[in-house]
N, C-alpha and C. Protein backbone atom coordinates (compact mmCIF):
# COMPACT_ATOMS: atom_id res chain seq x y z
N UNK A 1 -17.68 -3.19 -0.48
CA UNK A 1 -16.81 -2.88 -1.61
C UNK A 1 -17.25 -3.70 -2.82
N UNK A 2 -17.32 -3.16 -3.78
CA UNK A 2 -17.57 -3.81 -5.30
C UNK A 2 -16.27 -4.60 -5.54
N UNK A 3 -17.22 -5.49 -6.48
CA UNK A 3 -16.67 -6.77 -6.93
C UNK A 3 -15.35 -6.26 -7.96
N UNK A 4 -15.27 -5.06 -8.54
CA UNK A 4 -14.39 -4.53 -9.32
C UNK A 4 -13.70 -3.83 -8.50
N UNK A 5 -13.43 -3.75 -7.41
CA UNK A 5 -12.20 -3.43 -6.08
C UNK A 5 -11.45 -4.53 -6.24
N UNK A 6 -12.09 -5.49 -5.73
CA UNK A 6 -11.32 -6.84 -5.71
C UNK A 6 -10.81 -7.36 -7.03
N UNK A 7 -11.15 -7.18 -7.73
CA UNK A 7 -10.46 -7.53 -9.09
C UNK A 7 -9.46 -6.34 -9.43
N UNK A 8 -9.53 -5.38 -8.92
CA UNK A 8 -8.45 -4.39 -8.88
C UNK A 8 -7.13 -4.89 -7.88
N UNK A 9 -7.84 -5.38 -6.58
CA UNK A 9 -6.76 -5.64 -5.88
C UNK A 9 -5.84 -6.59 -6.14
N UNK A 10 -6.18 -7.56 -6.93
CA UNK A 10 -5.89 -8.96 -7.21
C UNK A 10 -4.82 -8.62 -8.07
N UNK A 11 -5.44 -7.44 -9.24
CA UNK A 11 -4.23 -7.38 -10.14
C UNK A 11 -2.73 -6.36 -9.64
N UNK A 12 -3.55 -5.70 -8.63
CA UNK A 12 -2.46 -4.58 -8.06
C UNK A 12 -1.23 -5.94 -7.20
N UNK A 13 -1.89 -7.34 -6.41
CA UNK A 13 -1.10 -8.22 -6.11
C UNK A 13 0.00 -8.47 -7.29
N UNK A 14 -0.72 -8.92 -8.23
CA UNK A 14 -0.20 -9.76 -8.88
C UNK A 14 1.14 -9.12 -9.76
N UNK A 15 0.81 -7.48 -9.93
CA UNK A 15 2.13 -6.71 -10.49
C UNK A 15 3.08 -6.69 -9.16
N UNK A 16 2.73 -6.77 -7.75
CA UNK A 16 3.30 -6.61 -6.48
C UNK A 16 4.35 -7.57 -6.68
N UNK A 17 3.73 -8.88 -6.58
CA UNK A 17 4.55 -9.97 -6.78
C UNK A 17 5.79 -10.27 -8.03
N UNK A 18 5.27 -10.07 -9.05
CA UNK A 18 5.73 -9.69 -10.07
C UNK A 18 7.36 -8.97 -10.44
N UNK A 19 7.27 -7.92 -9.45
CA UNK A 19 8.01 -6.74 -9.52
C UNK A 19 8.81 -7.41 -8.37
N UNK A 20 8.16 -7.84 -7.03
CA UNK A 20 9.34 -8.20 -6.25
C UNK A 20 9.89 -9.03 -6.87
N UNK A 21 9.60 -10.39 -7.99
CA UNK A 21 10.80 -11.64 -8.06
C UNK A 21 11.74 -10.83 -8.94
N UNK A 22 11.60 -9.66 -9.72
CA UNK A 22 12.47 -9.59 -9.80
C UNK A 22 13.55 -8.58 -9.78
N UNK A 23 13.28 -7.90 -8.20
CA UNK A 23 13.65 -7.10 -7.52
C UNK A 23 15.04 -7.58 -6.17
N UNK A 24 16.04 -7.84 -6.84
CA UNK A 24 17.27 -8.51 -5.56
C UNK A 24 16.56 -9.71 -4.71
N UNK A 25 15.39 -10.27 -5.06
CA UNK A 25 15.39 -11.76 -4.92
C UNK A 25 14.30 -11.27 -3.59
N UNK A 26 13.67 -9.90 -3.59
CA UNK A 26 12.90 -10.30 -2.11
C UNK A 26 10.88 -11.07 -2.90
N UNK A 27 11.24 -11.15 -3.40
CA UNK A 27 9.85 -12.29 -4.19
C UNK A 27 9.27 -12.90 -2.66
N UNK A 28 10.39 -13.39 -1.98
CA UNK A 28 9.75 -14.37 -1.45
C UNK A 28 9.00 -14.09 0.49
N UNK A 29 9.60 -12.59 0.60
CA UNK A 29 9.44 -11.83 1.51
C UNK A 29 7.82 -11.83 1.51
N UNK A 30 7.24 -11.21 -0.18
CA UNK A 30 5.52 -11.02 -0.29
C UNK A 30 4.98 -12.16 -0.16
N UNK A 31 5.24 -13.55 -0.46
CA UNK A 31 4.72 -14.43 -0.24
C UNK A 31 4.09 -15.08 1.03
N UNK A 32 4.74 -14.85 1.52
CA UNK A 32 4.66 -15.17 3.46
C UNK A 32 3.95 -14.08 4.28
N UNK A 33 2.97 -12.82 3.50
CA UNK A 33 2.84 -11.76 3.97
C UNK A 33 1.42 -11.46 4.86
N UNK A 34 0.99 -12.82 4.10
CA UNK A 34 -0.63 -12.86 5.34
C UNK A 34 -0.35 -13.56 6.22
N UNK A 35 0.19 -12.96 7.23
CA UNK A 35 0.10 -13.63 8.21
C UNK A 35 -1.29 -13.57 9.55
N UNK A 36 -1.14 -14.40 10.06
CA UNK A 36 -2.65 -13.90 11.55
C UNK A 36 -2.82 -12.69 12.05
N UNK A 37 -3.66 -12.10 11.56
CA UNK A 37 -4.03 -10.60 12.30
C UNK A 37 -5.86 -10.54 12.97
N UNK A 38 -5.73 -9.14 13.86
CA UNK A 38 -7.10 -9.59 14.42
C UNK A 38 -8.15 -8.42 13.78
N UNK A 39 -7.11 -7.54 12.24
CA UNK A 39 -7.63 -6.65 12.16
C UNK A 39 -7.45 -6.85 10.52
N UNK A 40 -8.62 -7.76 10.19
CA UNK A 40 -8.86 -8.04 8.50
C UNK A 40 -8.32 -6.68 7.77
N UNK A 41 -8.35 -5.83 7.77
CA UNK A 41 -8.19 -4.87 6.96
C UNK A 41 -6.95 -4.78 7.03
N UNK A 42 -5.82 -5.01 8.01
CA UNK A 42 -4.51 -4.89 8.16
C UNK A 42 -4.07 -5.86 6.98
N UNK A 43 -4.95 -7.17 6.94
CA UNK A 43 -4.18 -8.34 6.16
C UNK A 43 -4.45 -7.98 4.97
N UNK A 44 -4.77 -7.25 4.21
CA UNK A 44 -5.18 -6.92 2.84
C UNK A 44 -4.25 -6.06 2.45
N UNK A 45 -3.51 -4.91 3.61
CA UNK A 45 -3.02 -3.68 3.27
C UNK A 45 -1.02 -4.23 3.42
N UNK A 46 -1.15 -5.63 4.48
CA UNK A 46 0.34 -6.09 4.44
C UNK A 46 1.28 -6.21 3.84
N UNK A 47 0.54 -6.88 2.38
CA UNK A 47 2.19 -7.03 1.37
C UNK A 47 2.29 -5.37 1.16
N UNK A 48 1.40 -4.37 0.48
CA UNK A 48 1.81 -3.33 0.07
C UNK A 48 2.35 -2.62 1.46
N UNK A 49 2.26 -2.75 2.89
CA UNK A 49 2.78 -2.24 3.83
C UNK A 49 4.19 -2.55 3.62
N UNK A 50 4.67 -3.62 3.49
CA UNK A 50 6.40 -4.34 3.76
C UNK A 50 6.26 -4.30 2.42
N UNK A 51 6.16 -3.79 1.12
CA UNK A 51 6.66 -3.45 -0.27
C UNK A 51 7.65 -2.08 0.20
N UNK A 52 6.58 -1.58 0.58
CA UNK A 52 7.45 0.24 1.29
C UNK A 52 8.44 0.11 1.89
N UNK A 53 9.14 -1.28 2.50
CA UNK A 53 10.46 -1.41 3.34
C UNK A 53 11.44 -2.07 2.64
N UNK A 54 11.34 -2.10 1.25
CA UNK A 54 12.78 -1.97 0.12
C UNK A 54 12.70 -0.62 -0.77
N UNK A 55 13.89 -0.95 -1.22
CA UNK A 55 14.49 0.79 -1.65
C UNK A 55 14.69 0.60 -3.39
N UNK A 56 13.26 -0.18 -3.59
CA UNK A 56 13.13 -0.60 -5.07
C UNK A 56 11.98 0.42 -5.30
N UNK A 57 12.04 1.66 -6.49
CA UNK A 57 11.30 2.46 -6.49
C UNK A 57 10.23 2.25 -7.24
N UNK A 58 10.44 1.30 -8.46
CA UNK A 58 8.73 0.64 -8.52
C UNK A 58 8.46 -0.24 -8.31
N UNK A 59 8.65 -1.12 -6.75
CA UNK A 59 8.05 -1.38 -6.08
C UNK A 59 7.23 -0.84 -5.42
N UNK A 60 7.96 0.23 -4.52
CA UNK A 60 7.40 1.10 -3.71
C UNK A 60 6.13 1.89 -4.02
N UNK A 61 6.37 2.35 -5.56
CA UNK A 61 5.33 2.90 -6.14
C UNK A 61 3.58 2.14 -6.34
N UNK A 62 4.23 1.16 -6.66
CA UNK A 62 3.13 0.20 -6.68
C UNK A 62 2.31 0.04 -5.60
N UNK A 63 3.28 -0.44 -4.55
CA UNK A 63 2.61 0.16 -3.15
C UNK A 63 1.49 1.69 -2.50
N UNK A 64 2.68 2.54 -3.47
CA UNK A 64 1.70 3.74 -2.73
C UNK A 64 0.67 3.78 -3.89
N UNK A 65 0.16 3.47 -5.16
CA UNK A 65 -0.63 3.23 -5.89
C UNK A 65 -2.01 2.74 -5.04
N UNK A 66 -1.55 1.34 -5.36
CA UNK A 66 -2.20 0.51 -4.17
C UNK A 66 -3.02 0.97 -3.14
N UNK A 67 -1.96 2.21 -2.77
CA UNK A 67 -3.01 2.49 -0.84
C UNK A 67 -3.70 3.88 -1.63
N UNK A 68 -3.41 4.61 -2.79
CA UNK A 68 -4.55 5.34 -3.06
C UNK A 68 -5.97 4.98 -3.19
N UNK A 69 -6.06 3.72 -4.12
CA UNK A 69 -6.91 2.61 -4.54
C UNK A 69 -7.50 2.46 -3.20
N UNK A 70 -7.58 1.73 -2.64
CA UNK A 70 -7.94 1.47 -0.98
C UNK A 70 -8.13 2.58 -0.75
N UNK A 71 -7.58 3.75 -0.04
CA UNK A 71 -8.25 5.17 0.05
C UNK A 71 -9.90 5.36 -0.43
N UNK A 72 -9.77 5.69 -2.31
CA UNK A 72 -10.49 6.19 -2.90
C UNK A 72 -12.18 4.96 -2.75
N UNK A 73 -11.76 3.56 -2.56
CA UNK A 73 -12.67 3.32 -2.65
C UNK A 73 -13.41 2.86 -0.93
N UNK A 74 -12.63 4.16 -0.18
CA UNK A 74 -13.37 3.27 1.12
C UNK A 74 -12.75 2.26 1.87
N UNK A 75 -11.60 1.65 1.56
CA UNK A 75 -11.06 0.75 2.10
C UNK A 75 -9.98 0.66 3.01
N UNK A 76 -10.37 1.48 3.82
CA UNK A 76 -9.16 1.67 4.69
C UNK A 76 -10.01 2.37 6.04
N UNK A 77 -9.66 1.62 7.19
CA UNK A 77 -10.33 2.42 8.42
C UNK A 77 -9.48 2.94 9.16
N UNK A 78 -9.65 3.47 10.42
CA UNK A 78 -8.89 4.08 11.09
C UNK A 78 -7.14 3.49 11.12
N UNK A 79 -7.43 2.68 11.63
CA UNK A 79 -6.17 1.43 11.60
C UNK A 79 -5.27 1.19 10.70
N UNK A 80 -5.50 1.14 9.41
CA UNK A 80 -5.01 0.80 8.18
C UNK A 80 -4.51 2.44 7.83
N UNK A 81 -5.29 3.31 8.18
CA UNK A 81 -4.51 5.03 7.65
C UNK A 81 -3.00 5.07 8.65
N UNK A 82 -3.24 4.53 9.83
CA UNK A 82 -2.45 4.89 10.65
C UNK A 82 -1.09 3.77 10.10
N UNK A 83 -1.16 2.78 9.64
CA UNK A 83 -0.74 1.73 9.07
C UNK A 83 0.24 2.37 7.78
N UNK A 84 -1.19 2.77 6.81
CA UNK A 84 -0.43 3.50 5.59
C UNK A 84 0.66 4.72 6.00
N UNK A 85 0.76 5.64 6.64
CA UNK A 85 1.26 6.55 7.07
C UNK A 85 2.53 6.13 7.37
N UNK A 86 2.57 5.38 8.30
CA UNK A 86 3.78 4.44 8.88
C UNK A 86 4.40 3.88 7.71
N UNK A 87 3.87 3.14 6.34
CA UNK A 87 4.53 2.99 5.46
C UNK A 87 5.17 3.95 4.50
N UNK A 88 4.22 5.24 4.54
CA UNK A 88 4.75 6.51 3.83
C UNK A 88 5.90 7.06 4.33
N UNK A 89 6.36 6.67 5.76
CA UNK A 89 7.41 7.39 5.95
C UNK A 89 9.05 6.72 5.43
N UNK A 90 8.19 5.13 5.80
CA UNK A 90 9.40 4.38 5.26
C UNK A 90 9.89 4.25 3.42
N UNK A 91 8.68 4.95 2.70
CA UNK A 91 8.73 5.11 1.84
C UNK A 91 9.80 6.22 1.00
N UNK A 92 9.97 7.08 2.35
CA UNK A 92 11.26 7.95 2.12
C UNK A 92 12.81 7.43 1.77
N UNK A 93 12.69 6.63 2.10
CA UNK A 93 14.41 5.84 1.91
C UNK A 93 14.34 5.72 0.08
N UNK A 94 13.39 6.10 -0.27
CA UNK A 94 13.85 5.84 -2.24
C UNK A 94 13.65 7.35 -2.64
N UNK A 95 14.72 7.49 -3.04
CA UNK A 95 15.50 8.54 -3.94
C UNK A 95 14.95 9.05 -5.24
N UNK A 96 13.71 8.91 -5.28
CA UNK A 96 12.91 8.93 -6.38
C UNK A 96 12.02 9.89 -6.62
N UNK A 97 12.15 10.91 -7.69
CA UNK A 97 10.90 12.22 -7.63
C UNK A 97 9.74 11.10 -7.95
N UNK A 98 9.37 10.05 -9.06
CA UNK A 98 8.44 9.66 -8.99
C UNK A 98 7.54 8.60 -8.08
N UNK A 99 8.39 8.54 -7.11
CA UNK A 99 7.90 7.79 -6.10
C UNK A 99 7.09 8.78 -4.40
N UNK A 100 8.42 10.17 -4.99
CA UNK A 100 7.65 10.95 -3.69
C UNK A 100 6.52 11.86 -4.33
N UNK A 101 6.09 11.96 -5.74
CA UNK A 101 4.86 12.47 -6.04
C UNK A 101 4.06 11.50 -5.99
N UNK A 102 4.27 9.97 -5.61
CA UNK A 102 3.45 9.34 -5.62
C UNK A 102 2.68 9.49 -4.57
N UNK A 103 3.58 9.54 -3.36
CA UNK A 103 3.83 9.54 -1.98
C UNK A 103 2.78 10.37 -1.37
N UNK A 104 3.04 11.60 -1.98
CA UNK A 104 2.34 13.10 -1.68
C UNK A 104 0.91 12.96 -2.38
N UNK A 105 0.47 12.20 -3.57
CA UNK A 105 -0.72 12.15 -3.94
C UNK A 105 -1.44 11.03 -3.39
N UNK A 106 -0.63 10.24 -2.62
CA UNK A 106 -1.66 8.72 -1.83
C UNK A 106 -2.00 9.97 -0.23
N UNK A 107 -1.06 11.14 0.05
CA UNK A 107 -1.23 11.47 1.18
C UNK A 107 -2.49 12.67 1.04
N UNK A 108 -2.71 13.27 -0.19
CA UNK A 108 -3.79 13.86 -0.96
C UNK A 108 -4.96 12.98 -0.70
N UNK A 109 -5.22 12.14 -1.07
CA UNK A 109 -6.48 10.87 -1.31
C UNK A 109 -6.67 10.16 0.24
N UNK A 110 -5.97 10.40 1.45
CA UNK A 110 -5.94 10.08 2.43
C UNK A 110 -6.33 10.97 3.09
N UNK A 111 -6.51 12.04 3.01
CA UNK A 111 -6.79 13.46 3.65
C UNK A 111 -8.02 13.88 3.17
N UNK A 112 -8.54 13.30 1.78
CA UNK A 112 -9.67 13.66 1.24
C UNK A 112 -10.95 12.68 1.81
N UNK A 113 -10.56 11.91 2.28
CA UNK A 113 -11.78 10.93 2.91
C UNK A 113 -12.39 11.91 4.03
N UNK A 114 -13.21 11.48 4.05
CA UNK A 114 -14.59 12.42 4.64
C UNK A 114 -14.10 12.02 6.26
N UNK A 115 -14.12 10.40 6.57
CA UNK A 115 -14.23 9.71 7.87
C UNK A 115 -12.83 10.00 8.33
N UNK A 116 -11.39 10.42 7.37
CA UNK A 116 -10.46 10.79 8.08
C UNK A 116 -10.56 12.07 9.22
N UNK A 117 -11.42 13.20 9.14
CA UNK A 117 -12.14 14.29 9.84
C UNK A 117 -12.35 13.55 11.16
N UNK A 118 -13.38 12.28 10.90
CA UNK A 118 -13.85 12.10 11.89
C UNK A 118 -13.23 11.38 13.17
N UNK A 119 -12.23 10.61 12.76
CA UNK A 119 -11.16 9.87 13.32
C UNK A 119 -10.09 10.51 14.13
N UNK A 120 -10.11 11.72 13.64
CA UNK A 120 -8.56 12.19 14.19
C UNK A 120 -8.89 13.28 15.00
């Protein structure tokens, strides 16, 4: 992955964080969000995974932003789709047309990967 992924991701954190402090005080939920995993790609996709489990709609959005980004550039393997998916559903609890066109276009960009074919 290019060096301008990661500087994408960094800033997609940093509105993440951002938006949770001041979202009913869960700020401190994203902070604690890397925790030990045996599947690096899980720990990258975590905070925006548990963003999708409050019913703050741009949060959430940000989140499914996020996992297009990862999608489009390759960054997501078998594990992490199955991951994102699981967050898309929990992503249903917000009441939001602009959160479920978000929803429906991260599930567009997830379907368009070539290696999703090959996986499933």
């Amino acid at each position: 992955m290019a060096d301008g992924f990661f500087e994408m991701l960094a800033s997609d954190l940093r509105l993440l964080a951002d938006e949770a402090k001041r979202a009913e005080g869960i700020g401190y939920h994203l902070v604690s969000m890397f925790s030990s995993s045996d599947h690096p790609n899980i720990e990258l996709l975590r905070p925006f995974i548990n963003a999708c489990q409050f019913k703050n709609g741009r949060l959430v959005s940000l989140a499914l932003s996020s996992f297009q980004k990862f999608a489009a550039n390759k960054g997501v393997n078998a594990i992490g789709r199955g991951e994102i998916i699981s967050a898309l559903s929990l992503s249903e609890k917000v009441k939001d047309e602009t959160t479920a066109l978000r929803a429906l276009q991260t599930v567009l960009t997830l379907m368009q990967d070539p290696t999703y074919c090959d996986d499933e």
